[in-house]
Each structure stands twice: as structure tokens, then as C-alpha cells.
Protein backbone atom coordinates (compact mmCIF):
# COMPACT_ATOMS: atom_id res chain seq x y z
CA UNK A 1 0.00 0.00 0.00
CA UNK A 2 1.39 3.38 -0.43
CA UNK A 3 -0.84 5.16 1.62
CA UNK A 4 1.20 8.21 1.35
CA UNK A 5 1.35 11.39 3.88
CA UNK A 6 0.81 14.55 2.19
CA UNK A 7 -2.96 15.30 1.90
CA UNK A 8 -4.55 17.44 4.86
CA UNK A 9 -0.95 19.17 6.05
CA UNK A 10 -0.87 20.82 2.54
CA UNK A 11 -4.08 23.00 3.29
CA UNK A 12 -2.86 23.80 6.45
CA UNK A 13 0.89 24.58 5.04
CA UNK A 14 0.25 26.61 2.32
CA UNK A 15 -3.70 27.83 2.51
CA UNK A 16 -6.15 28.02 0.22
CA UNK A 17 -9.01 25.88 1.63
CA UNK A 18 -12.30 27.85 2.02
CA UNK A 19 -14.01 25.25 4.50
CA UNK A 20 -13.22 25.36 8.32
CA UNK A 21 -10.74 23.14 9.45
CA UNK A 22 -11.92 20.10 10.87
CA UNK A 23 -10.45 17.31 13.54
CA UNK A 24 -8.37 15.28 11.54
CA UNK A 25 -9.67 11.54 11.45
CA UNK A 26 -7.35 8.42 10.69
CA UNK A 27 -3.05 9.10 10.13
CA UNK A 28 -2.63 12.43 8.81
CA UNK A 29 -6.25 13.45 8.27
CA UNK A 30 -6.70 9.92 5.36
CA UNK A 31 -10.11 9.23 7.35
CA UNK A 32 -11.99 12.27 6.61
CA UNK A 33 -14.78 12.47 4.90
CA UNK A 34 -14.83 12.82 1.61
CA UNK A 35 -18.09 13.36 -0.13
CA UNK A 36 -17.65 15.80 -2.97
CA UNK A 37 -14.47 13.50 -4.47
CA UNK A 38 -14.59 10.57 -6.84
CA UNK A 39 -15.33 7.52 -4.72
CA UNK A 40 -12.67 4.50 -5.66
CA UNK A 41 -14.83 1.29 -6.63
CA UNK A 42 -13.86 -2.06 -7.75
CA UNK A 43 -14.00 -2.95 -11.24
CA UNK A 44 -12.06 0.15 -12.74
CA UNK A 45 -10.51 -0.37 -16.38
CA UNK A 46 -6.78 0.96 -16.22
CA UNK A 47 -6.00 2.61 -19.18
CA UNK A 48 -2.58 3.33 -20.15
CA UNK A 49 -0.33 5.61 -20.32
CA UNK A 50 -2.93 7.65 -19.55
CA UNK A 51 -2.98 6.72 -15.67
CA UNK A 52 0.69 7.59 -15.69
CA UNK A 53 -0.64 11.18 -15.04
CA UNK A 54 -3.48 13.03 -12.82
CA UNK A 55 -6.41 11.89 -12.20
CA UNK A 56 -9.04 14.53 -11.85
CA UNK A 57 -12.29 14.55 -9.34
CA UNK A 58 -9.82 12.70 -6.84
CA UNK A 59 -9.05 13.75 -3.44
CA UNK A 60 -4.92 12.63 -3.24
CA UNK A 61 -2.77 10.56 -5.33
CA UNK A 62 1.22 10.21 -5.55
CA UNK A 63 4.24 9.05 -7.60
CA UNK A 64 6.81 7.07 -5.27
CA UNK A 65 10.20 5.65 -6.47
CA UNK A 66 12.19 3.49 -4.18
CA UNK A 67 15.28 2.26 -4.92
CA UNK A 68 18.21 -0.49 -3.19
CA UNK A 69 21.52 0.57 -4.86
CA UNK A 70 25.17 -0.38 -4.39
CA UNK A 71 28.94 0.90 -5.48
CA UNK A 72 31.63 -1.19 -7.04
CA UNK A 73 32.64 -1.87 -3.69
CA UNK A 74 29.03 -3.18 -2.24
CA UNK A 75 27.96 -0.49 0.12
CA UNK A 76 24.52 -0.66 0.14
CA UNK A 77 22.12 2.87 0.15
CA UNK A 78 18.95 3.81 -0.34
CA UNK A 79 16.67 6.12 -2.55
CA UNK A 80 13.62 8.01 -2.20
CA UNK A 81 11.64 10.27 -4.56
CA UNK A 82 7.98 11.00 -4.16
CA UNK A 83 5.54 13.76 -5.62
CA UNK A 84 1.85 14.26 -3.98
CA UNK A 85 -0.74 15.76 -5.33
CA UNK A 86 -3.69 17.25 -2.76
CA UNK A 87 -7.09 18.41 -4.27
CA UNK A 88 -8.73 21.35 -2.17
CA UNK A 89 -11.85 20.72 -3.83
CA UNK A 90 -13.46 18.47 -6.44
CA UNK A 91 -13.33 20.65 -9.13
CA UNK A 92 -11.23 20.69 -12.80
CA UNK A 93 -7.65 21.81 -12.85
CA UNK A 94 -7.31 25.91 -13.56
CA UNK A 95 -4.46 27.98 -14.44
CA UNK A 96 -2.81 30.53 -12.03
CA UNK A 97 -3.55 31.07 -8.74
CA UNK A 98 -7.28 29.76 -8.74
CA UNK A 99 -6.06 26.69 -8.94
CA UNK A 100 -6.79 24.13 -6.38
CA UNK A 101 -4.39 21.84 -6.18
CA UNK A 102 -1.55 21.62 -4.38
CA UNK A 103 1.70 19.66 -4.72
CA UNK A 104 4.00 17.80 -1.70
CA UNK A 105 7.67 16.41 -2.56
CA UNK A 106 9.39 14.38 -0.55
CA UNK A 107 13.45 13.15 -0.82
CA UNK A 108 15.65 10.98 0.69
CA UNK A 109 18.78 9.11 0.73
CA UNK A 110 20.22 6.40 3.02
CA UNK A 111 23.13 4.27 3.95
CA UNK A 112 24.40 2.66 6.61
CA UNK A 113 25.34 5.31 8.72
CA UNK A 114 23.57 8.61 7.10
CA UNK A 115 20.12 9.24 6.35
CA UNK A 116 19.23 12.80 4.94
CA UNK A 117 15.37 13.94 4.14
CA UNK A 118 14.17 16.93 2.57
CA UNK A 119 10.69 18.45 1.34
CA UNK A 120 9.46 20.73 -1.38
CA UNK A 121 5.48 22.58 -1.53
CA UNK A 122 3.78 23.90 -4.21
CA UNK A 123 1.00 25.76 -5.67
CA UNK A 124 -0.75 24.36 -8.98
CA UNK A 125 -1.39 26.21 -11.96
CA UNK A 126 1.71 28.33 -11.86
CA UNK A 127 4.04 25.75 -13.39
CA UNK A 128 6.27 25.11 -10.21
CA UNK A 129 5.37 21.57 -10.39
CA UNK A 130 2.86 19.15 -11.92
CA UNK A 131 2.52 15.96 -13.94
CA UNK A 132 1.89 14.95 -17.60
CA UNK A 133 0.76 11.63 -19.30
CA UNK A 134 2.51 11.96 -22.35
CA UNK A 135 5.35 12.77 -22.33
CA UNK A 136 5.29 11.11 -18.86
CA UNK A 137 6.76 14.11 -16.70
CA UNK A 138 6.69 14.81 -13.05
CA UNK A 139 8.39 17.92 -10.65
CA UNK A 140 8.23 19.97 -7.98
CA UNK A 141 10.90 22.73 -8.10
CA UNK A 142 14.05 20.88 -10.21
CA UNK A 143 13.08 17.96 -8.53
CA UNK A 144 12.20 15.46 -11.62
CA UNK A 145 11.02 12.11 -12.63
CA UNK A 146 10.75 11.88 -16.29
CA UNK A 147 10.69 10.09 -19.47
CA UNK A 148 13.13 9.86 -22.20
CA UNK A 149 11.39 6.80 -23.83
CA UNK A 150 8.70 6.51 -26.40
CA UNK A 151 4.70 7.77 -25.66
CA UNK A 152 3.68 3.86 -26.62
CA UNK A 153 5.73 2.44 -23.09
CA UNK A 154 6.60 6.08 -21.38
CA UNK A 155 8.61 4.08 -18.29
CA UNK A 156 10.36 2.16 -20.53
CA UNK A 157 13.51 4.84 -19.58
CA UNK A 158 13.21 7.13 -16.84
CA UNK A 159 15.54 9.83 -15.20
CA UNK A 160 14.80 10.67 -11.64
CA UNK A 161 16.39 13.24 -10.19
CA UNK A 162 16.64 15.61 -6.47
CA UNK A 163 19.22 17.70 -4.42
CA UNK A 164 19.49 19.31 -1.35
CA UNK A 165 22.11 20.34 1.07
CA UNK A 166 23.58 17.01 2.07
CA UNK A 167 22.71 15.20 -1.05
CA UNK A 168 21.50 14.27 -4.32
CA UNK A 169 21.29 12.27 -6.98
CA UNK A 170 21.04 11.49 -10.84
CA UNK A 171 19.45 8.37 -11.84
CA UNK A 172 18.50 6.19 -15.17
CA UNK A 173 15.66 3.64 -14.56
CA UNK A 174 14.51 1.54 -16.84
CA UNK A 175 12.17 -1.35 -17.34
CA UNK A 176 11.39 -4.34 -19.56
CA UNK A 177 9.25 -5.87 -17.16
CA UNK A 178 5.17 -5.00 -16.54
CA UNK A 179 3.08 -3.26 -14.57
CA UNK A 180 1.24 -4.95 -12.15
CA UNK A 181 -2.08 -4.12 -10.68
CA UNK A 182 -2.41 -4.21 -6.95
CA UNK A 183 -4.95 -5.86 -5.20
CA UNK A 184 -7.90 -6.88 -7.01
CA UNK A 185 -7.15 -5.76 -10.58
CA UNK A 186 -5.66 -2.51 -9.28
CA UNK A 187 -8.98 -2.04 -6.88
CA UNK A 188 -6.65 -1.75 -3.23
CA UNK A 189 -8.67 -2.50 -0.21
CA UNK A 190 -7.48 -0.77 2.76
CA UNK A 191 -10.07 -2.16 5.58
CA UNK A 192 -13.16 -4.40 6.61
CA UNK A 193 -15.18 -1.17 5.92
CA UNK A 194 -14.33 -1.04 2.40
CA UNK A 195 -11.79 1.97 1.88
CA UNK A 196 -9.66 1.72 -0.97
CA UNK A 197 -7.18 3.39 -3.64
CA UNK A 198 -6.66 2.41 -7.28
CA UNK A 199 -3.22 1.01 -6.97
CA UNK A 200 -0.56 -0.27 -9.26
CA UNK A 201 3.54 -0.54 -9.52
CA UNK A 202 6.31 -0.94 -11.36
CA UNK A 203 8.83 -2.96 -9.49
CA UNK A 204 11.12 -4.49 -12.24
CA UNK A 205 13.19 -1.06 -12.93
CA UNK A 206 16.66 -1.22 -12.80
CA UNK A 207 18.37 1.59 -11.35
CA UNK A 208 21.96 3.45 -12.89
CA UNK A 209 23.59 6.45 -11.90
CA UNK A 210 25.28 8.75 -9.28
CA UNK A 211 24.53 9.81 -5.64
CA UNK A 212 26.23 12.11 -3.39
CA UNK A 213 25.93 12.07 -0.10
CA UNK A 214 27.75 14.21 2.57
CA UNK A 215 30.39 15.40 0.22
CA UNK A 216 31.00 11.82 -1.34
CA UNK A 217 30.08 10.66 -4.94
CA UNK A 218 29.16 7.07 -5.56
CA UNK A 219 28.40 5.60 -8.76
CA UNK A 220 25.78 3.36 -8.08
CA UNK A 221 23.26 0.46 -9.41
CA UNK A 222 19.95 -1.10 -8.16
CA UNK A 223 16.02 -2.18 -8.12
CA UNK A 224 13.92 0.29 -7.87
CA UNK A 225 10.11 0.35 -7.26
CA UNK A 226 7.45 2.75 -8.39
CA UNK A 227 4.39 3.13 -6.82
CA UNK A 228 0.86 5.07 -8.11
CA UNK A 229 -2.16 5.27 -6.22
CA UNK A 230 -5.17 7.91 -5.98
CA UNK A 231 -8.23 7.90 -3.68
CA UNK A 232 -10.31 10.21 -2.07
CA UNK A 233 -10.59 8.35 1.93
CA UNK A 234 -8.38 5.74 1.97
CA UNK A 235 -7.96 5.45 5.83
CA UNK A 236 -11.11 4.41 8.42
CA UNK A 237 -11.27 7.02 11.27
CA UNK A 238 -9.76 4.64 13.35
CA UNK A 239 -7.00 3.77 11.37
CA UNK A 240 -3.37 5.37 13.33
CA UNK A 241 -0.62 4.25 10.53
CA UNK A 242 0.91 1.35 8.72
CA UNK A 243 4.25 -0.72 8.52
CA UNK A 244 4.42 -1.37 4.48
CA UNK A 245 6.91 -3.46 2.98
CA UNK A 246 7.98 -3.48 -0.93
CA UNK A 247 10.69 -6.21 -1.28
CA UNK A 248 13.03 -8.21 -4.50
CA UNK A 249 13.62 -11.25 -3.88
CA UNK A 250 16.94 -12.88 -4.83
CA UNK A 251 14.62 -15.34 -6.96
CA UNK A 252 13.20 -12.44 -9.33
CA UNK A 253 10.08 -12.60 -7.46
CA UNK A 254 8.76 -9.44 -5.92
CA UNK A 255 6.49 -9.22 -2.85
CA UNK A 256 4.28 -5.98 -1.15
CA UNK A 257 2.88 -6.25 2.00
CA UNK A 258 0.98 -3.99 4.42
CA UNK A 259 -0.49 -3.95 7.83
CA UNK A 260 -3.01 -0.64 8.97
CA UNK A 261 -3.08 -0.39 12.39
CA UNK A 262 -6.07 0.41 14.57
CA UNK A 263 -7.18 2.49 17.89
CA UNK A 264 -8.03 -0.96 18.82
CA UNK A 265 -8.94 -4.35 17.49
CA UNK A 266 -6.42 -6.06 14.95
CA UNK A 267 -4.59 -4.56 12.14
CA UNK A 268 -5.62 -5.09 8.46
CA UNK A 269 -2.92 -7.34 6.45
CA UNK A 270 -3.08 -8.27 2.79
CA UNK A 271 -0.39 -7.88 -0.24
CA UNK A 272 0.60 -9.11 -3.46
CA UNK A 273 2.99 -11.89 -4.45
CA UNK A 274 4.63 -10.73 -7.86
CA UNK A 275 6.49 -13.61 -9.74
CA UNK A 276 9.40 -13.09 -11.83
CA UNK A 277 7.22 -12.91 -14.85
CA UNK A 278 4.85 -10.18 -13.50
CA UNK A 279 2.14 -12.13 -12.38
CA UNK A 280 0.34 -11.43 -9.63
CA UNK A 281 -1.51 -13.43 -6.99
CA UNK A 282 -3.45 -11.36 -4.28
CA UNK A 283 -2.69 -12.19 -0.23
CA UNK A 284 -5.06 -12.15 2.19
CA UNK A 285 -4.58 -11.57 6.00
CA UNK A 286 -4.75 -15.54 6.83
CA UNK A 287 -1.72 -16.04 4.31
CA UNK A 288 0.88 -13.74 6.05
CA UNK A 289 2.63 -14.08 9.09
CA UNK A 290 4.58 -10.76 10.08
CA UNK A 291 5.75 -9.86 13.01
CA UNK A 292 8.10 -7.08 14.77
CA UNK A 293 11.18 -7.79 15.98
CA UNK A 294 13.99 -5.56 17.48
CA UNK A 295 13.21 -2.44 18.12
CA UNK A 296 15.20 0.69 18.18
CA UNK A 297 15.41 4.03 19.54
CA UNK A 298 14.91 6.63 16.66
CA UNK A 299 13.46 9.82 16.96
CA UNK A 300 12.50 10.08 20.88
CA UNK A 301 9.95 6.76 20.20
CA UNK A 302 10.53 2.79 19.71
CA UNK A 303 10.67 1.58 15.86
CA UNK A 304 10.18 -1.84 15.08
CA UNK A 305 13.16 -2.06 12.56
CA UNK A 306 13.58 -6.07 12.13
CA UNK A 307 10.26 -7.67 11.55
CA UNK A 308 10.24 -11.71 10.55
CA UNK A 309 7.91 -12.13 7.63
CA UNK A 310 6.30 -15.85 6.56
CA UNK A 311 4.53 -16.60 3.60
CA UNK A 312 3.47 -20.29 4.57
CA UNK A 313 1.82 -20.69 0.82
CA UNK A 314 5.11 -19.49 -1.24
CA UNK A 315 7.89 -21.53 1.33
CA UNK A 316 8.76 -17.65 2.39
CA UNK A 317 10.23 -17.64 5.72
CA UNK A 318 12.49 -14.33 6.08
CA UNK A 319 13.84 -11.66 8.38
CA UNK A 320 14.19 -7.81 7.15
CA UNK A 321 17.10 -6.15 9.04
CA UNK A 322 17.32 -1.57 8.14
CA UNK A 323 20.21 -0.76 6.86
CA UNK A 324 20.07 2.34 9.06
CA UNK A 325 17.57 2.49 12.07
CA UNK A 326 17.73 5.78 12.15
CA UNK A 327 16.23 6.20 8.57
CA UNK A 328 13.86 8.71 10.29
CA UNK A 329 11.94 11.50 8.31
CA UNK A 330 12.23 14.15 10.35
CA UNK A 331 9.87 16.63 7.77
CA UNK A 332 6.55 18.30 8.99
CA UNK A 333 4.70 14.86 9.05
CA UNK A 334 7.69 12.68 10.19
CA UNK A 335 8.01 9.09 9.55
CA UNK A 336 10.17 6.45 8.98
CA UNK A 337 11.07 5.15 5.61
CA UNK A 338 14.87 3.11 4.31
CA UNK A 339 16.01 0.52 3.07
CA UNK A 340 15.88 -3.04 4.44
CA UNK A 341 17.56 -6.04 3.86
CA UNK A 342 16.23 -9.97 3.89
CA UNK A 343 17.83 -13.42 5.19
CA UNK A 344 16.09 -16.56 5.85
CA UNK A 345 15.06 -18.89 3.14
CA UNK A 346 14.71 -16.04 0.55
CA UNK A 347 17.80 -13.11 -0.02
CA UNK A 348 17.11 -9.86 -1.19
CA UNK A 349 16.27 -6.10 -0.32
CA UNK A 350 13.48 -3.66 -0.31
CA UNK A 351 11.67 -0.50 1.72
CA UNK A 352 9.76 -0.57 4.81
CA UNK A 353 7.86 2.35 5.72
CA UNK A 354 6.23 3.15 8.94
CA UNK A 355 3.49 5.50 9.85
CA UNK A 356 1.77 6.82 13.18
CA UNK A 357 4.41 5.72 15.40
């Protein structure tokens, strides 16, 4: 699930909404009501590339690139890139200032004993960021995430790019596998009550290019893993945060997992198992077995950062180590997001992010 963080702080960051604020209901405001939006119901036809960019009449809805990468030498980091986009209201996109959408970027970088974040805002309509189908194209700022393939596959061959202070980095992705739909046919169920996003990935990109971090320049290769999802409530009221996991399996196999945790009562599990020819098979709660381990100290507050993961069904029977417990997101919603690594009957390496901790 990518579930992502940017929706009901953007109103209250940068303005613009003419209703009264209201108590903020599930992580980050996801529970509210949302009436006037486009209501996410199973059965959707994807159509694409068109759902490569916005998706009017929807509440939120995000672009997310992940990425495990190494040196020549084997030192390990991490990668994130992510745009939001935050409807005020449910109305179509304007030019200028009238314009009610608002924009959220969030990047990182990782490795075993650095982790830097950093966060961009915007205003629609004025150009300083946005996202287009064809050519695929997505920024905030000179923060980018674009294509340099052909409008018939537009993330065939990708360049993703971000900088800050402490870091940035220049990267090639690019893909011959498919996309896969999450869930049921892309329909993502998030609880017993029936919220849900449209959902799909990308996880077979390959990963090429440079990173800098802390005054050092690395020449590095990887998997990477995009996620896309829009929704208008994709949380229950209830609903406090949620541990997702996107992992590569040494065996080409991919898996994504999530668990959304509750005031009270038990969480809601499901995921996807993604073999190495992009096919999908859909996870319910009964088939997973995942369960914190260690925790850590990060951030003033205890982070579960080993969890032991079984998939009885698929002989998968794994622990995910961090490659940095402190992989915390210290931006105005914090959370934690890196890189993690896997032992146990399965090797390999992902992302685990946690919410509402």
C-alpha cells in the first residue's frame, strides 16, 4: 500500500481551503470524509499511459520511487523520490492562482550510517510543479522524474532526479518488465469497511547512476520500485498508521505487503505476491505471518526495525534487518522510511515504511 502522507498538512501549510478546518480523522487526516471527491470502486478499467498522469475529481494521489543501490565496492544505500498531489476541492484543474491543487515532494537518501530527508510545496497552476501523461513528466521545483522513452511504453527509460544540502542524486531507470495491478485488478482494499485506492507498480526497474551524499560521490546500481495510487478516503477514522513493505527477492520474485493499524482491534494485512514474470496473486490476512522484531530508539519513540515475515503458501520464511535504524523522516509529518535487507530462506532487499508511530 502506499498510503502516502501529504494530503490534509498541505491546506494547512500553504492555505487556500475555504471550509473550516476540521479534527483530523485516521493518520494524517486519510479518514476524513470525503463526499464531494470521486469515490474509488472495484471494477475500474486501467488505461494506459494515460494513468501515468493526474487523475481529476480525486481527493490525493502520488508518484513514489524506491530504490536499493550499491557501489563497485558493495555499500549498500537507499533512494527516495515522491511527488503528492492534494485536491482542495473536487473541481477541474485551472491555471494561475485559482487553482486548487496543491503539490507535496518528498526526498531521501540512506546508507548505513547517514540518512538525509528533505521536502518541497507547491502551488498548482503556476508551473512550479505538476505531472503529464505523455510525455510522462513529473516535478516539484528541479526535482524530476521523467521520461526519455517513447509515448507507446513512457517508463520504458526514466531519469529521476533531487538535491538538497547534504545530497542528491542522478538516476536512469529503466524497465522491460510490466506493470502490475495491486490488489484486485488494481482495486486496493485498505479495511473491513471497504476503503480503498486504485493502486498499481512498477517494481522491475533497474536503477543506474550517481549519488552524493555528505560530500561523497558514488556511482551506483539497483532495483527500484514505483508506486501510483489515488483515492479520495483511503484510511477508516480509526485507522493510526501502517508498517508497508515493498521487497526483490533474490529469486526475481517481488512481494508488497501492508499492515493498517487500529485504535483498537487487529490490524488489516493483505499484499501481493509478484512472480518473476509479472504475475500477480493477491494475499489475504490468513496467508501472512509478520511480526516485529527488534526495536530501536529513533526519533525520541521505539521503531520496530527487524520484523520476521512468513509466507506459509510461497515456502517464504524471512527476516528484514534496516540498513540504518535511524532512517527517520524528520519533515513536517515525520516518519520512517529506508532501506531493508532480507535473510532466511529467501535473499534480497526492499523498503519498509512506517506510519503513526
Amino acid at each position: 500500500m502506499r498510503i502516502r502522507l501529504a494530503v490534509m498538512v498541505l491546506a494547512l501549510v500553504l492555505g487556500g481551503c475555504d471550509q473550516p478546518a476540521t479534527e483530523e480523522k485516521g493518520f494524517a487526516g486519510l479518514g476524513n470524509q470525503a463526499a464531494t471527491f470521486t469515490a474509488v470502486v472495484p471494477g475500474r478499467a486501467f488505461s494506459f499511459p494515460a494513468d501515468h498522469g493526474p487523475h481529476e475529481g480525486f481527493r490525493i494521489e502520488w508518484w513514489y520511487v524506491t530504490a536499493n543501490l550499491k557501489d563497485d565496492r558493495g555499500e549498500a544505500f537507499g533512494v527516495q523520490w515522491t511527488l503528492f498531489r492534494s485536491a482542495l476541492k473536487a473541481t477541474p484543474e485551472v491555471a494561475g492562482w485559482e487553482n486548487q491543487t496543491l503539490w507535496l515532494g518528498h526526498a531521501a537518501v540512506t546508507s548505513a550510517t547517514a540518512h538525509h530527508a528533505a521536502e518541497r510545496y507547491a502551488r498548482g497552476g503556476v508551473g512550479q510543479a505538476g505531472v503529464s501523461a505523455m510525455p510522462f513528466d513529473a516535478w516539484i521545483d528541479d526535482w524530476r522524474f521523467g521520461s526519455q522513452a517513447s509515448a507507446d511504453d513512457p517508463l520504458a527509460d526514466l531519469q529521476l532526479s533531487a538535491r538538497d544540502k547534504a545530497f542528491s542524486y542522478q538516476l536512469r531507470l529503466t524497465s522491460k518488465g510490466p506493470l502490475v495491478l495491486q490488489g484486485d485488478k488494481g482495486f486496493s482494499q485498505k479495511s473491513e469497511q471497504g476503503q480503498a485506492s486504485y493502486y498499481y507498480s512498477q517494481p522491475f526497474f533497474q536503477a543506474s547512476g550517481s549519488l552524493e551524499i555528505d560530500g561523497q560521490r558514488y556511482q551506483v546500481s539497483g532495483p527500484a520500485w514505483l508506486d501510483r495510487e489515488w483515492s479520495s478516503q483511503p484510511l477508516t477514522a480509526d485507522q493510526t498508521g501502517w508498517d508497508w513493505f515493498s521487497l526483490h527477492l533474490d529469486s526475481g520474485e517481488q512481494v508488497m505487503l501492508y499492515r493498517m493499524r487500529r485504535k483498537e482491534g487487529a490490524p488489516y494485512l493483505t499484499g501481493t505476491w509478484i512472480d518473476a514474470q509479472g504475475r500477480t496473486q493477491l494475499l489475504q490476512g490468513d496467508d501472512i505471518r509478520l511480526t516485529p522484531q527488534d526495536t530501536a530508539r529513533v526519533a525520541g519513540r521505539s521503531m520496530p526495525v527487524r520484523w520476521a515475515i512468513q509466507i506459509p503458501g510461497k515456502r517464504l520464511d524471512i527476516v528484514i534487518n534496516a540498513l540504518n535504524p535511524d532512517a527517520w523522516m524528520d519533515l513536517r509529518i515525520p516518519y520512517w522510511e529506508g532501506p531493508v535487507q532480507l535473510s532466511g530462506s529467501h535473499g534480497g532487499q526492499g523498503y519498509l515504511e512506517m506510519t503513526g508511530y
